[in-house]
Protein backbone atom coordinates (compact mmCIF):
# COMPACT_ATOMS: atom_id res chain seq x y z
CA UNK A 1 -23.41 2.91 -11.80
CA UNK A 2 -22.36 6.22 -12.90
CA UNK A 3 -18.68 7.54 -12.49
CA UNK A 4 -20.06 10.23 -10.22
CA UNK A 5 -22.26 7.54 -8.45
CA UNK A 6 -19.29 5.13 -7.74
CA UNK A 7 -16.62 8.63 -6.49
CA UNK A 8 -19.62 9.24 -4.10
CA UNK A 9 -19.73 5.33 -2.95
CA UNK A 10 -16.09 5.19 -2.81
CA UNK A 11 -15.72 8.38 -0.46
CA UNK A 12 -18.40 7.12 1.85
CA UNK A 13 -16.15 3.81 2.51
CA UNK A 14 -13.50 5.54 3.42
CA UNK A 15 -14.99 8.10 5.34
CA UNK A 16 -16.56 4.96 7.30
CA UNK A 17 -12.79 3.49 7.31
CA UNK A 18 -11.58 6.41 8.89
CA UNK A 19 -14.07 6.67 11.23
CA UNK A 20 -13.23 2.71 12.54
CA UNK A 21 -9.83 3.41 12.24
CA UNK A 22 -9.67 5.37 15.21
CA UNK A 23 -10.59 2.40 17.16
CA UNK A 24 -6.57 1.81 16.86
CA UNK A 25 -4.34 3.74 18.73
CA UNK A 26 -3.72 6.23 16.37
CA UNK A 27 -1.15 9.17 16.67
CA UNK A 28 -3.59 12.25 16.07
CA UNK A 29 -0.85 14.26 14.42
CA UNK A 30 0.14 10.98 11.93
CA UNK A 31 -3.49 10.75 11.50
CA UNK A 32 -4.01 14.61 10.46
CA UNK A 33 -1.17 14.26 8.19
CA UNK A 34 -1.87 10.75 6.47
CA UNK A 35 -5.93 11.37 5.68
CA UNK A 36 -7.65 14.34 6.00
CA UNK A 37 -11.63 13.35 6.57
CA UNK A 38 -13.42 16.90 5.83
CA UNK A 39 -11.21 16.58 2.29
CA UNK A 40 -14.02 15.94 -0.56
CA UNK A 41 -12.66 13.62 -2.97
CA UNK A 42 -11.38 15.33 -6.47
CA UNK A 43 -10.27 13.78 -10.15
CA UNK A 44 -8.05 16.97 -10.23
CA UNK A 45 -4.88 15.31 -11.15
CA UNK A 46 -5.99 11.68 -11.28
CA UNK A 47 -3.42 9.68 -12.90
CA UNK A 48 -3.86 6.10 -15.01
CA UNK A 49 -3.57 2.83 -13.19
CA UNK A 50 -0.46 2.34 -14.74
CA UNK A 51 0.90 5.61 -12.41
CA UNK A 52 0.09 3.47 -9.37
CA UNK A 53 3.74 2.51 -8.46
CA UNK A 54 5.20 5.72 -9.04
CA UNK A 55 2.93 7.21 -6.90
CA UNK A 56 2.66 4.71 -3.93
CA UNK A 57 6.64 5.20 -4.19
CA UNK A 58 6.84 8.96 -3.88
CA UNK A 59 3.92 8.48 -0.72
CA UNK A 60 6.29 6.29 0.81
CA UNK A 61 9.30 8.09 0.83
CA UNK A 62 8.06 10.97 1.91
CA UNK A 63 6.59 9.52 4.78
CA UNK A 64 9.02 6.74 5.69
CA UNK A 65 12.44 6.51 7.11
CA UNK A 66 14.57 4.15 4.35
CA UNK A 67 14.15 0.54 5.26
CA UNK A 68 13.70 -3.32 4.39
CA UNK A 69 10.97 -3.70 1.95
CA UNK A 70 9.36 -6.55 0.54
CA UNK A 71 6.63 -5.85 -2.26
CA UNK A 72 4.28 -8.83 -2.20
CA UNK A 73 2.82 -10.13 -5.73
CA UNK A 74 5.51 -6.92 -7.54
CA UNK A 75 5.18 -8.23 -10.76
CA UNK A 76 7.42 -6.83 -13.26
CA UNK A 77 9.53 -4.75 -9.94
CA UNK A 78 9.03 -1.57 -11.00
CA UNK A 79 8.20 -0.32 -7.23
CA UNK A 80 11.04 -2.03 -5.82
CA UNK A 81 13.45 -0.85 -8.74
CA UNK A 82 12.10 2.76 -7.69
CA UNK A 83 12.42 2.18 -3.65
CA UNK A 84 16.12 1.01 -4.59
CA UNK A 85 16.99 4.01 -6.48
CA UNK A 86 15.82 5.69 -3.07
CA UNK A 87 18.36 4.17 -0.88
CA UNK A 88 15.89 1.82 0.32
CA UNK A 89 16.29 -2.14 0.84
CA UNK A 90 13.76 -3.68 -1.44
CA UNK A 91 13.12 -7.00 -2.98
CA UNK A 92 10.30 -8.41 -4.95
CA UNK A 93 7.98 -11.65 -3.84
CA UNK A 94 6.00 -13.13 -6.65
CA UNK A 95 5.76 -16.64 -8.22
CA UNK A 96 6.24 -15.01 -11.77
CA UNK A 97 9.51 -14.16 -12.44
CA UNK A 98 9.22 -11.18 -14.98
CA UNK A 99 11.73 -8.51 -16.11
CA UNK A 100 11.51 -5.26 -15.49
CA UNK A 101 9.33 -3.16 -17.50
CA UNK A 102 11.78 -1.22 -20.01
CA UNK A 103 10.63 2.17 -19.83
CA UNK A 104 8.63 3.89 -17.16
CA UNK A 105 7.47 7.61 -16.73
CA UNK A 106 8.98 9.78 -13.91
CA UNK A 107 6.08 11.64 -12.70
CA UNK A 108 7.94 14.39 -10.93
CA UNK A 109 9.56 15.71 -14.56
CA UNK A 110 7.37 14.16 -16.92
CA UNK A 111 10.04 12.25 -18.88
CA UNK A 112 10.27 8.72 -19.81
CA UNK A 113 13.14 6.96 -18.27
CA UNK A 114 15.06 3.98 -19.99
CA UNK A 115 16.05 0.47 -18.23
CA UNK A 116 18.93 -1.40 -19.14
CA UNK A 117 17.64 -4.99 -19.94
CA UNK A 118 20.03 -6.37 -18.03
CA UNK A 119 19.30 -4.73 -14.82
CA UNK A 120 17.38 -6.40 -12.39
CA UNK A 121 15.99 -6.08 -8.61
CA UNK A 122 16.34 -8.25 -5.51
CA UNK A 123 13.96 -11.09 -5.86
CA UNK A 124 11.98 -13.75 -4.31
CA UNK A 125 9.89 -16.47 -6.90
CA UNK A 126 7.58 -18.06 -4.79
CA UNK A 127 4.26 -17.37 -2.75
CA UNK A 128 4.22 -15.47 -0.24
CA UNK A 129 4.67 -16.70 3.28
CA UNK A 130 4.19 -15.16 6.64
CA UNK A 131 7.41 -16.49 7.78
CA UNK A 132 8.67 -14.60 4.61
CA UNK A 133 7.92 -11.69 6.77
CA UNK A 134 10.71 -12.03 9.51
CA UNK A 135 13.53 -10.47 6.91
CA UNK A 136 11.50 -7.30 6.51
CA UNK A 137 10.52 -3.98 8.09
CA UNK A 138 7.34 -2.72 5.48
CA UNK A 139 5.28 -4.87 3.76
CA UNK A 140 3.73 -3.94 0.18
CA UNK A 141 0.69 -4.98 -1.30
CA UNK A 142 -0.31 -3.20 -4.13
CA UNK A 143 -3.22 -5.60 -5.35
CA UNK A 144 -1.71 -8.29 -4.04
CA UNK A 145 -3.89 -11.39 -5.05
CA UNK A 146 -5.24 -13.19 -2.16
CA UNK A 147 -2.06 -12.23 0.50
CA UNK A 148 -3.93 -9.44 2.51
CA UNK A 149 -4.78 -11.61 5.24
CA UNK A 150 -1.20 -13.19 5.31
CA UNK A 151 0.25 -9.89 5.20
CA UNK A 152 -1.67 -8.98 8.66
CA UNK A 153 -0.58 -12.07 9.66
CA UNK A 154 3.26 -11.74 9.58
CA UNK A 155 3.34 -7.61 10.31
CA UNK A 156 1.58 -9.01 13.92
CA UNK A 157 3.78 -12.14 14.09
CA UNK A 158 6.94 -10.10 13.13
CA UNK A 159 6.37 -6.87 14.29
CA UNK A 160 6.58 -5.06 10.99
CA UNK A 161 4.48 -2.80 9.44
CA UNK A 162 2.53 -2.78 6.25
CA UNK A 163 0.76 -0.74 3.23
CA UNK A 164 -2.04 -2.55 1.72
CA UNK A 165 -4.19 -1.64 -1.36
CA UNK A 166 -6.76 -4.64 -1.10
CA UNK A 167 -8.29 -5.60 -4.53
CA UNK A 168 -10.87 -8.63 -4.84
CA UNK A 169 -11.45 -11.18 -2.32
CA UNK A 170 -10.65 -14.63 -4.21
CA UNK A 171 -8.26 -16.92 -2.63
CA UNK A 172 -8.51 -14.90 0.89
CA UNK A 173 -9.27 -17.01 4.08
CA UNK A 174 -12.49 -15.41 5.03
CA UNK A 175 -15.01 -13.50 3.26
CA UNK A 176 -17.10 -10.27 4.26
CA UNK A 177 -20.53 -10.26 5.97
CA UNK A 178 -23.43 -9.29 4.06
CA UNK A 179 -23.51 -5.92 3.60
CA UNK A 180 -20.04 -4.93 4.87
CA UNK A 181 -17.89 -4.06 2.40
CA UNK A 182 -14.24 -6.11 1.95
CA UNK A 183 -12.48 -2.92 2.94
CA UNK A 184 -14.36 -2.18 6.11
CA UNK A 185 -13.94 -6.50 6.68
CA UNK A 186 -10.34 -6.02 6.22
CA UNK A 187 -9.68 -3.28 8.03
CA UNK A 188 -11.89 -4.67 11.32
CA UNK A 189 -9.63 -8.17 10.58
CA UNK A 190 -6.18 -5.74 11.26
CA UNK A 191 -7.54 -4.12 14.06
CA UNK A 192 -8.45 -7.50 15.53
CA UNK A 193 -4.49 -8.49 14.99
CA UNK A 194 -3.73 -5.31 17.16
CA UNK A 195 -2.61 -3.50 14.06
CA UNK A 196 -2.53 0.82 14.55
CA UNK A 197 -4.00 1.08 11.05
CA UNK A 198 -4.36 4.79 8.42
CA UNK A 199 -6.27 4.76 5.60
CA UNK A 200 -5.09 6.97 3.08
CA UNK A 201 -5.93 7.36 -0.53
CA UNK A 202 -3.53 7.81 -3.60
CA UNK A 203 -4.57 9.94 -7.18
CA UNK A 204 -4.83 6.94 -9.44
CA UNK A 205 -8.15 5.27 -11.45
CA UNK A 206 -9.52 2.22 -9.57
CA UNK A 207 -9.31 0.59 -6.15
CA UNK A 208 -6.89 3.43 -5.17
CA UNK A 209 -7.53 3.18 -0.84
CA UNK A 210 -4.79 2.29 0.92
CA UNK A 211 -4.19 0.79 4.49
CA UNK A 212 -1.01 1.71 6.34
CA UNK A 213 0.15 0.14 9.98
CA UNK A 214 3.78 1.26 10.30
CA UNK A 215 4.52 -1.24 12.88
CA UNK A 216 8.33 -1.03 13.68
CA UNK A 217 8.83 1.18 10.88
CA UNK A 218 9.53 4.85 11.90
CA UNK A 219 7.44 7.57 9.93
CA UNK A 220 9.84 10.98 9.15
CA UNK A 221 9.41 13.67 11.37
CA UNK A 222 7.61 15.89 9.61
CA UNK A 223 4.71 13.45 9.44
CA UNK A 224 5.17 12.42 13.17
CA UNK A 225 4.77 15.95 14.59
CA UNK A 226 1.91 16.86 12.02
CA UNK A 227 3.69 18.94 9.33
């Protein structure tokens, strides 16, 4: 499939996970200001992969209040270390213990920025758990490996909310009906938990569509009335 080919399938899922979306009781000015549906896909400003924390950190705090985070299957911590230096609560929840990377890139000014190898973050080494859950406000899963459908789980059990960018299917409970995409199976699976549920998308190469419920977490007000 060509690169052109797969931007063309990839916009036509979301489009179709908007559209089911707003089966949940979605805020029409949240929703204007989280995805915008007549916007055509663009690689204008794509970043690597690699960008994906940085950038799922500066979407966050621009549209979240500060509060507890847990990022699910956060690897090395470089999310949480960046959610930290935010004044958020953050702590990691992987099986892996791993240090934090040693250098990172800060996309806003383009410079590299050093970590001390003795710093660490907040963090939890063990699988995650939906009764993990009750401790935290947002939960994170940036490709988290087989914990979507746990994540939906706890934020209904617990009350929180979540962001999810769903990679393969392996080790999930359920798998998606022929022909229906794991995205659009997901995304029917959180509105069947009662979830209110945004896709959004984020300027990074790959599996780069997002689900957000905020749950008990409280969006800022410029993306509550619209702005």
């Amino acid at each position: 499939m060509t690169k052109r080919k797969t931007r063309e399938r990839k916009q036509r899922i979301f489009e179709r996970l908007v559209q089911t979306s707003a089966r949940s009781n979605q805020d029409p000015h949240i929703a204007q200001t989280i995805f915008d549906l007549g916007k055509k896909w663009s690689r204008a400003g794509t970043k690597m992969k690699k960008f994906r924390f940085q950038l799922l950190h500066h979407w966050l705090v621009e549209r979240f209040e500060p509060c507890h985070v847990a990022d699910i299957g956060g690897g090395k911590g470089l999310l949480t270390r960046l959610l930290l230096d935010s004044g958020w609560q953050a702590a990691v929840i992987d099986p892996v213990s791993q240090a934090l990377p040693g250098k990172y890139k800060d996309l806003s000014t383009g410079k590299r920025v050093r970590v001390d190898d003795r710093e660490d973050v907040p963090r939890i080494d063990a699988y995650f758990e939906p009764d993990m859950a009750r401790e935290f406000d947002l939960l994170i899963g940036m490709h988290a490996h087989g914990c979507n459908a746990k994540i939906i789980d706890a934020a209904a059990r617990f009350g929180c909310g979540f962001v999810l960018f769903p990679c393969c299917v392996i080790d999930e409970p359920f798998y998606p009906r022929l022909g229906v995409h794991w995205l659009e199976s997901l995304l029917d699976y959180a509105l069947d938990r009662g979830h209110t549920v945004y896709p959004f998308r984020l300027k990074f190469k790959g599996q780069n569509i997002g689900f957000c419920a905020p749950g008990r977490c409280a969006f800022r007000q410029g993306v509550a009335h619209g702005g």
